[in-house]
Structure formats: C-alpha cells, structure tokens
PDB file of N, CA and C in Angstrom:
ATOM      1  N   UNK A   1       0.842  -1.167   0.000  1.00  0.00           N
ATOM      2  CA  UNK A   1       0.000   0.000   0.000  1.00  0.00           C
ATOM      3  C   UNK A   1       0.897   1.242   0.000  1.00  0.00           C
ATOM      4  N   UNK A   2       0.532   2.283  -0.715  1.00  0.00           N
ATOM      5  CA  UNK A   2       1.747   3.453  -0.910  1.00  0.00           C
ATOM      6  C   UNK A   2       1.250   4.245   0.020  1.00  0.00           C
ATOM      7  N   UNK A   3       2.238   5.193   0.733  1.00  0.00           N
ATOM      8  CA  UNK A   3       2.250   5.778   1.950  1.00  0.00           C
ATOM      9  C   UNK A   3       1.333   7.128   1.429  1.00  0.00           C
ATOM     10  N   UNK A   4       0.952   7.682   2.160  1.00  0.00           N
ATOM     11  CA  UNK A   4       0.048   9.495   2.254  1.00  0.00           C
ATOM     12  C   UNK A   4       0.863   9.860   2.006  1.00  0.00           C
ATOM     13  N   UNK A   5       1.182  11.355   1.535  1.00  0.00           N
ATOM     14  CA  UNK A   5       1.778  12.334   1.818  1.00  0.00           C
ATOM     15  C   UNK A   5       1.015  13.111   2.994  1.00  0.00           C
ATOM     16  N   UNK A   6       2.199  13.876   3.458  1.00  0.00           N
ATOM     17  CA  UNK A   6       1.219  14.581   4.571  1.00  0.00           C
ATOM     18  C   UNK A   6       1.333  16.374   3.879  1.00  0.00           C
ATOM     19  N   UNK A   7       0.472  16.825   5.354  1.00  0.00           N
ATOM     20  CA  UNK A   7       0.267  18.102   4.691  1.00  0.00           C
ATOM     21  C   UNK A   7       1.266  18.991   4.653  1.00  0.00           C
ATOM     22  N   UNK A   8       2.047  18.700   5.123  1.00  0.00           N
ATOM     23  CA  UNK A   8       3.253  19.717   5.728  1.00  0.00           C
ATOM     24  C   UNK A   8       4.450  19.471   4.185  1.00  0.00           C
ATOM     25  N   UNK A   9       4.188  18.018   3.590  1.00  0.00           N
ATOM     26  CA  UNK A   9       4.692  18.069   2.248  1.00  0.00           C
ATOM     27  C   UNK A   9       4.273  19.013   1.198  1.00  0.00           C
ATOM     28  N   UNK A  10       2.626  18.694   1.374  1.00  0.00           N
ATOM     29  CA  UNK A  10       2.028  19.668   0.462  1.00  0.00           C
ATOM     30  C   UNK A  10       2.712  21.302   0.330  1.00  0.00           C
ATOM     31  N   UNK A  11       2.746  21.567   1.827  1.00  0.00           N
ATOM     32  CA  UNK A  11       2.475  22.888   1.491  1.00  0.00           C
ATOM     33  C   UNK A  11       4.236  23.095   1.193  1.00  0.00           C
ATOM     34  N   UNK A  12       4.938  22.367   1.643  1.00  0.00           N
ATOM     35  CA  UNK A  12       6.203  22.933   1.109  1.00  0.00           C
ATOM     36  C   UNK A  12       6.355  23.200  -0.373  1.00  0.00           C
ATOM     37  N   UNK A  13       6.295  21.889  -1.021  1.00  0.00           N
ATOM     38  CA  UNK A  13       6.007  21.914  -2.502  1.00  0.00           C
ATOM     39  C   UNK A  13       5.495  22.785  -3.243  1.00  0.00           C
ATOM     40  N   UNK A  14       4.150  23.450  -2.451  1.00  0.00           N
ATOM     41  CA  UNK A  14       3.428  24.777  -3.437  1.00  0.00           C
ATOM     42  C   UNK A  14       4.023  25.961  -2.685  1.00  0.00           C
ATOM     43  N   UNK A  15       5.306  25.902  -2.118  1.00  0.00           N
ATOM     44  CA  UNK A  15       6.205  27.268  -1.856  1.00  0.00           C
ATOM     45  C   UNK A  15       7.050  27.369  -2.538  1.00  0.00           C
ATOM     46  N   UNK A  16       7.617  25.882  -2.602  1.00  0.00           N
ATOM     47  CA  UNK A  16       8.776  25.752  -3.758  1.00  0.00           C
ATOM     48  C   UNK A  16       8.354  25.924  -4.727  1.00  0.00           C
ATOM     49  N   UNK A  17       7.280  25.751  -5.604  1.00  0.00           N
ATOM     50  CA  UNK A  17       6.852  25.301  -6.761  1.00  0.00           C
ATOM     51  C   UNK A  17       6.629  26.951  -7.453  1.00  0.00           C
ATOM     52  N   UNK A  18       5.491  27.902  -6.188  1.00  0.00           N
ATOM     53  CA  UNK A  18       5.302  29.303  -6.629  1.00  0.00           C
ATOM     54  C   UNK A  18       6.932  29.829  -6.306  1.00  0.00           C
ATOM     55  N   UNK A  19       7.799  29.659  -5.900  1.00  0.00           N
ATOM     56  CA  UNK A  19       8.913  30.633  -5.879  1.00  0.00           C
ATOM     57  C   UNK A  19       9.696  29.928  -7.006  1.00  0.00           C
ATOM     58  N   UNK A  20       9.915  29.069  -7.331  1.00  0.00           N
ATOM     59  CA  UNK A  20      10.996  28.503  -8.418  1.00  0.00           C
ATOM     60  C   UNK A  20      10.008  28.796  -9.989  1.00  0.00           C
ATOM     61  N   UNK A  21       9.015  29.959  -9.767  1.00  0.00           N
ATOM     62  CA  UNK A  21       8.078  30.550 -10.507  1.00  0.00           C
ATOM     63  C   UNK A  21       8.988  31.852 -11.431  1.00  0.00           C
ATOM     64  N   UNK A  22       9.791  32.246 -10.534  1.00  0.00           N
ATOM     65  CA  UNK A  22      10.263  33.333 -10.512  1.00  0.00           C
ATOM     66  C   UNK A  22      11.944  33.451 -11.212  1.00  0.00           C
ATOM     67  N   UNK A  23      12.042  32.277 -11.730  1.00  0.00           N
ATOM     68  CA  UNK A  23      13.513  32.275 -11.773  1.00  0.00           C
ATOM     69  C   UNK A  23      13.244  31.576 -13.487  1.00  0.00           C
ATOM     70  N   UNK A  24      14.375  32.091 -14.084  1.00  0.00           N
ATOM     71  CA  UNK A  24      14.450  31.582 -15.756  1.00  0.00           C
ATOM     72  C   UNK A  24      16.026  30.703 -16.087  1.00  0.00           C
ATOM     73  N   UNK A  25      15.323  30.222 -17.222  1.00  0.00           N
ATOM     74  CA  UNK A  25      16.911  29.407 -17.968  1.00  0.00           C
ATOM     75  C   UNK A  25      17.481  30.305 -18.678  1.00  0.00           C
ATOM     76  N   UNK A  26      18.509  31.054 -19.097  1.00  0.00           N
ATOM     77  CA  UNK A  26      19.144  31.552 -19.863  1.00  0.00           C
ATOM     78  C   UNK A  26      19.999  30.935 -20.852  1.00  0.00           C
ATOM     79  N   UNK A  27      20.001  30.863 -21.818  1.00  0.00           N
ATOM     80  CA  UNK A  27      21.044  30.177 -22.656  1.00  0.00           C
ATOM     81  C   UNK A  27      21.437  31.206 -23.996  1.00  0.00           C
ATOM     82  N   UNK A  28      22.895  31.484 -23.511  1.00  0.00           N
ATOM     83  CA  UNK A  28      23.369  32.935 -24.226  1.00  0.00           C
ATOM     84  C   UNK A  28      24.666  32.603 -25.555  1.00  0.00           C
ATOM     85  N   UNK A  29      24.273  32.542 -26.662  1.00  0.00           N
ATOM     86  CA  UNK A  29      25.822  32.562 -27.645  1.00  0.00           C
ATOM     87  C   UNK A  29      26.808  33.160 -27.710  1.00  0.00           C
ATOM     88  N   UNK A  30      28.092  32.768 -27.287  1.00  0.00           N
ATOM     89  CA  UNK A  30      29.181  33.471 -27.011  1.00  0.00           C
ATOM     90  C   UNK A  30      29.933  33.521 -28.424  1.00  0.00           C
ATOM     91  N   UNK A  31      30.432  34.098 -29.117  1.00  0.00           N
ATOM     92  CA  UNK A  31      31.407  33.804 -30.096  1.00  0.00           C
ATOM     93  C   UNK A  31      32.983  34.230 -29.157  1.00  0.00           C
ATOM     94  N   UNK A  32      33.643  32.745 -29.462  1.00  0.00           N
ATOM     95  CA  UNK A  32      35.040  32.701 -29.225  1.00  0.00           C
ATOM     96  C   UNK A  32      35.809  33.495 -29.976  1.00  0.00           C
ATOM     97  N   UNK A  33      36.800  34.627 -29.705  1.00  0.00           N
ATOM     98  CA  UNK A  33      37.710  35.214 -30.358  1.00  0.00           C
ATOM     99  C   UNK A  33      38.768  34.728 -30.865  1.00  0.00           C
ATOM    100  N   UNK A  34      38.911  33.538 -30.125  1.00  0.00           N
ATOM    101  CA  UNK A  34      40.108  32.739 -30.745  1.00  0.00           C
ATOM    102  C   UNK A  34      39.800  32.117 -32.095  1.00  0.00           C
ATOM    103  N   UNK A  35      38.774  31.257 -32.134  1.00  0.00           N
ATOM    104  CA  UNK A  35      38.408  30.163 -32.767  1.00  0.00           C
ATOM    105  C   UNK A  35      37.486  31.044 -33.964  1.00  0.00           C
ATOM    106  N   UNK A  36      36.413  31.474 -33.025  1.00  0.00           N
ATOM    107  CA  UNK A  36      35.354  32.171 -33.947  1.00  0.00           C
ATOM    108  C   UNK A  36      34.171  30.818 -33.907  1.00  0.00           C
ATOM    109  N   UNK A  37      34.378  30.218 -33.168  1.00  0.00           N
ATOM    110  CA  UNK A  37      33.338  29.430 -32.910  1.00  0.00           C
ATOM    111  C   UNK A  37      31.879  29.236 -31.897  1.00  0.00           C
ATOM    112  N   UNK A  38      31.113  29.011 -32.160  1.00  0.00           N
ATOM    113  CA  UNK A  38      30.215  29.548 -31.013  1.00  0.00           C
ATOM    114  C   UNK A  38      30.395  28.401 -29.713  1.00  0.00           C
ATOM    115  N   UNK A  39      30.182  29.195 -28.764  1.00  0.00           N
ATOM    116  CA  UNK A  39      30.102  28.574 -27.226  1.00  0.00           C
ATOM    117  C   UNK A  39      28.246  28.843 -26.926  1.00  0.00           C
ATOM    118  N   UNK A  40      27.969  27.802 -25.795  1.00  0.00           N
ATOM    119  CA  UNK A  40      26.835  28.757 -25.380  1.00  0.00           C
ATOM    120  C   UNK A  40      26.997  28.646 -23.797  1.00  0.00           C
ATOM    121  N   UNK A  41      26.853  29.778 -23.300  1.00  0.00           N
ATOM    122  CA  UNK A  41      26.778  29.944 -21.372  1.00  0.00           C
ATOM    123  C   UNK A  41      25.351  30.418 -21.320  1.00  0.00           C
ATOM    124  N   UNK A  42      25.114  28.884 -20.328  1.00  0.00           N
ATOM    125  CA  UNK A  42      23.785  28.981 -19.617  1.00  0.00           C
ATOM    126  C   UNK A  42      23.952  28.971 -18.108  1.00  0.00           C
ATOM    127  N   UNK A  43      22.469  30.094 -17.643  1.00  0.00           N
ATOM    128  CA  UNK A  43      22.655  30.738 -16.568  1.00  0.00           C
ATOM    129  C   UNK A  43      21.000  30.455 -15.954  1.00  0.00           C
ATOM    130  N   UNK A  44      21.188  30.359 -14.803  1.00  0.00           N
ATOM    131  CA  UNK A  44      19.422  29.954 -14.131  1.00  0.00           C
ATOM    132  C   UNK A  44      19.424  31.751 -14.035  1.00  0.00           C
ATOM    133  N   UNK A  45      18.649  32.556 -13.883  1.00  0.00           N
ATOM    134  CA  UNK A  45      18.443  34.088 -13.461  1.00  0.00           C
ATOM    135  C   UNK A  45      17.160  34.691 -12.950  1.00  0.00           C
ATOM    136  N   UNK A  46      17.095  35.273 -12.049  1.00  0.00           N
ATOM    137  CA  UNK A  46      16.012  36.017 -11.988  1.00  0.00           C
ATOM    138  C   UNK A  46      15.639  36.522 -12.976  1.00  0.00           C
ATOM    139  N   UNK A  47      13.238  36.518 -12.731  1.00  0.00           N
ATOM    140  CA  UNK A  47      13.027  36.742 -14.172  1.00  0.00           C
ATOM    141  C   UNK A  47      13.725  38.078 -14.509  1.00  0.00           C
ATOM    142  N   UNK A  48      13.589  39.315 -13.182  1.00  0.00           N
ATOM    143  CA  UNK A  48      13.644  40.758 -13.592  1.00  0.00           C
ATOM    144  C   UNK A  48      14.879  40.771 -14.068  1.00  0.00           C
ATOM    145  N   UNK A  49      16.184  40.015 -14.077  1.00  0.00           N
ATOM    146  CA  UNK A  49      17.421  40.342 -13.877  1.00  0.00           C
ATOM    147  C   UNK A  49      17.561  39.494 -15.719  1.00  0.00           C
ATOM    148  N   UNK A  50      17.155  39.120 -16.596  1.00  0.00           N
ATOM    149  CA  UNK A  50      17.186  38.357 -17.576  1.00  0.00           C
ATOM    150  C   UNK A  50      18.000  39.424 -18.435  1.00  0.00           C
ATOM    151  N   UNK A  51      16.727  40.793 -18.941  1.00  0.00           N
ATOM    152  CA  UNK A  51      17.785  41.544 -19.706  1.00  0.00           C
ATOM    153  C   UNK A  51      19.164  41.921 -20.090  1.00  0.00           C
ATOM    154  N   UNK A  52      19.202  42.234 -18.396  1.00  0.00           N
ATOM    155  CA  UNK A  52      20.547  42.722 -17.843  1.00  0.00           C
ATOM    156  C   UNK A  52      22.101  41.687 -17.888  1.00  0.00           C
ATOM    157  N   UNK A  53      21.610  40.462 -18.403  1.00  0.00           N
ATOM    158  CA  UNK A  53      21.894  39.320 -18.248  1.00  0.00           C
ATOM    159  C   UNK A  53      22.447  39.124 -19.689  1.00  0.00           C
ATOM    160  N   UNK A  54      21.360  39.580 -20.883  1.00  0.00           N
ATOM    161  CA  UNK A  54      21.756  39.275 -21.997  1.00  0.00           C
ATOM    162  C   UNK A  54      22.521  40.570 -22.575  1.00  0.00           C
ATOM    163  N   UNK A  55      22.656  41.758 -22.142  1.00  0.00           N
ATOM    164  CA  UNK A  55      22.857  42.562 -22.414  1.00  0.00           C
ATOM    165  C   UNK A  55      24.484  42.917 -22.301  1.00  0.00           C
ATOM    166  N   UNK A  56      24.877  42.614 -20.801  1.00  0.00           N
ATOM    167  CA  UNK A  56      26.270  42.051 -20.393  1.00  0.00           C
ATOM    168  C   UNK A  56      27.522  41.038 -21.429  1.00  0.00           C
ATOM    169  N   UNK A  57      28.043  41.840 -21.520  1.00  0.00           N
ATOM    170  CA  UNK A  57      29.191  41.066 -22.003  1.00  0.00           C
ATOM    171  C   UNK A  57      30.157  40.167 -21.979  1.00  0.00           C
TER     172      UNK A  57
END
C-alpha cells in the first residue's frame, strides 16, 4: 500500500513550486575570439534580472 503524503509536504512543494516561478533558464551565444566558434553559457536568473543578463558582455 503506498504511503500518504502529509500536509506539511504539500504545502512545502506549493512554496517551492510558486517561488521557483520566478527564476528563468538563460542560454546565451558566445562567439570565441580565438576560434570564432560559437560557445553557449547557460545561466538559471532572476526573471527581472534576464535583460541585464543578456545585455552584459
């Protein structure tokens, strides 16, 4: 028989679940100066902080 969850699981989960709401994947193309080849750097980011993110060099 599979066990309950209890409530105290629940509610963690829908804290984690609404705050990890708030955060994005970034995945940015770098061109290498050496090579001239593309790289890509990926970054988890806040949503507000995304722009600022791609904008950066």
């Amino acid at each position: 028989m599979a066990k309950a969850a209890s409530k105290n699981a629940k509610i963690k989960d829908a804290k984690a679940a609404a705050e990890s709401k708030n955060w994005t994947k970034v995945i940015k193309s770098v061109r290498s100066p050496k090579t001239g080849a593309y790289t890509f750097k990926e970054t988890i980011v806040y949503k507000d902080k995304v722009t600022e993110f791609l904008a950066a060099k």
